[in-house]
Protein backbone atom coordinates (compact mmCIF):
# COMPACT_ATOMS: atom_id res chain seq x y z
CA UNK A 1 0.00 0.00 0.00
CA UNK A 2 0.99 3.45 -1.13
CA UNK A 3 1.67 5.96 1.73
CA UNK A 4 -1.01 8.33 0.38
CA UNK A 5 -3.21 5.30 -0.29
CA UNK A 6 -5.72 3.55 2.11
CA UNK A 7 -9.03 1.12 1.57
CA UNK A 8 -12.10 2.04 2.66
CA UNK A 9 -15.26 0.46 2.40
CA UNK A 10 -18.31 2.66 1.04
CA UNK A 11 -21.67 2.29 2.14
CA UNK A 12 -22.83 0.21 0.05
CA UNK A 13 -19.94 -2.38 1.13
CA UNK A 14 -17.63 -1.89 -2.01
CA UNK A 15 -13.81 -1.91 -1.08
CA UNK A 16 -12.14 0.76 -2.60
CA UNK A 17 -8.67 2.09 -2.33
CA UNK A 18 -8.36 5.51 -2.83
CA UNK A 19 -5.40 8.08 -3.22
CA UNK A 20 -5.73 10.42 -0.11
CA UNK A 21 -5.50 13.92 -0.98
CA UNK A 22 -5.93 15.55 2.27
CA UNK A 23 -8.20 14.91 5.91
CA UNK A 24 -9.51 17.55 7.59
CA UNK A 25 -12.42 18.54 10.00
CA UNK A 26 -14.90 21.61 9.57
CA UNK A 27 -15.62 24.13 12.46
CA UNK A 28 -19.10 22.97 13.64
CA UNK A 29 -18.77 19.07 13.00
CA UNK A 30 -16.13 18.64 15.37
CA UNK A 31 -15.59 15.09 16.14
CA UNK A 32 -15.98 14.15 12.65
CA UNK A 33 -12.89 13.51 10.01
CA UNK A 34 -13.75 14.33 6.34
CA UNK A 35 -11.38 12.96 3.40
CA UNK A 36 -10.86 14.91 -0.05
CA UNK A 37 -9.75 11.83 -1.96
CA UNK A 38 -9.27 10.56 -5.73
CA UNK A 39 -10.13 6.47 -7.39
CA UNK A 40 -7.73 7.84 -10.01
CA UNK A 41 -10.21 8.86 -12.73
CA UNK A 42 -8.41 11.68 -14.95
CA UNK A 43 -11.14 14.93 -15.62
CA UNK A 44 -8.27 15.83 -18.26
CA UNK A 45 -4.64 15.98 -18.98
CA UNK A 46 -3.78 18.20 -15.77
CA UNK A 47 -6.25 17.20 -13.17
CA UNK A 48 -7.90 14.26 -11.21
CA UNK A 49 -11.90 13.69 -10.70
CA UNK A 50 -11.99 14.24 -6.47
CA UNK A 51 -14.42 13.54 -4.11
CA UNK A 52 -15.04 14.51 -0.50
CA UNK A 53 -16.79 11.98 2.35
CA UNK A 54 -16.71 11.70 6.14
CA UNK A 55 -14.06 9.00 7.14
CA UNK A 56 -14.83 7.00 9.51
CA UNK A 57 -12.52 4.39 11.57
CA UNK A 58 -13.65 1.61 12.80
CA UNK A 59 -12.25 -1.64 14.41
CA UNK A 60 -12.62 -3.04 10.64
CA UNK A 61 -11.08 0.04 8.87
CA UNK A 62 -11.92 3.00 7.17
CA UNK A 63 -15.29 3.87 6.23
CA UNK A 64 -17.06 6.48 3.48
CA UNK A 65 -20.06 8.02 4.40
CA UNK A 66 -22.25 10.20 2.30
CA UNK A 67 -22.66 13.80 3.41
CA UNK A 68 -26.32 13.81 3.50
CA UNK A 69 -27.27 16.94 5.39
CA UNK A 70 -27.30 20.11 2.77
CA UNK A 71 -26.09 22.68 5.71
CA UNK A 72 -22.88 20.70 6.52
CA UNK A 73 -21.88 20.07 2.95
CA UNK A 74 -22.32 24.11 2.43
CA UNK A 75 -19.90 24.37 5.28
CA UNK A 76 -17.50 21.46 3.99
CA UNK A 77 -17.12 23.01 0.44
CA UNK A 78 -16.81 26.79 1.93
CA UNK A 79 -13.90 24.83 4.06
CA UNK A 80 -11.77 23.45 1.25
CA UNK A 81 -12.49 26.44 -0.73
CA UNK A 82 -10.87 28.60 1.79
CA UNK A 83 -7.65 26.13 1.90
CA UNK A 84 -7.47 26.06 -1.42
CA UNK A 85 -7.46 29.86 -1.50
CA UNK A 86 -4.63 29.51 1.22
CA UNK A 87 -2.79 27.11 -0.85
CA UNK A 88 -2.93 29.51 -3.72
CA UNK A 89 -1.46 32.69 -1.51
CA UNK A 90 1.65 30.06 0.05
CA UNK A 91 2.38 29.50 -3.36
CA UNK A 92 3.04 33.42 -4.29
């Protein structure tokens, strides 16, 4: 297994291994571990089809789960679109 690689299993029991771009929690949903994460799929030459879930651990593994609720999925996307934007101003 890759370093940046880990299998999960999704909720409809599927094993997947999936190329971990980053883990992070949202202000609000503390307690809770989300994963920005790729299966590999190329949108085009220069970039990778990503996804974002909640990861859970269990004594199994890792676990995807769905983020259902509309409100915390506003606040997960307004998340990684502020680190992106503070990706974007390290690089400069």
């Amino acid at each position: 297994m890759d370093n940046n690689k880990i299998k999960v299993t999704t909720e409809n029991n599927q094993t997947l291994e999936v190329e971990v771009l980053d883990i992070f929690n949202v202000v609000g949903y503390e307690g809770k571990d989300y994963i920005l994460y790729s299966l590999g799929e190329e949108l085009d030459q220069d970039h990778e089809q990503a996804y974002v879930s909640i990861l859970a651990q269990t004594e199994y593994g890792y676990n995807l789960l769905e983020i259902t609720d509309p409100k915390e999925w506003e606040t997960v996307q307004k998340a990684l679109e502020e680190d992106i934007a503070l990706a974007g101003d390290a690089d400069e």
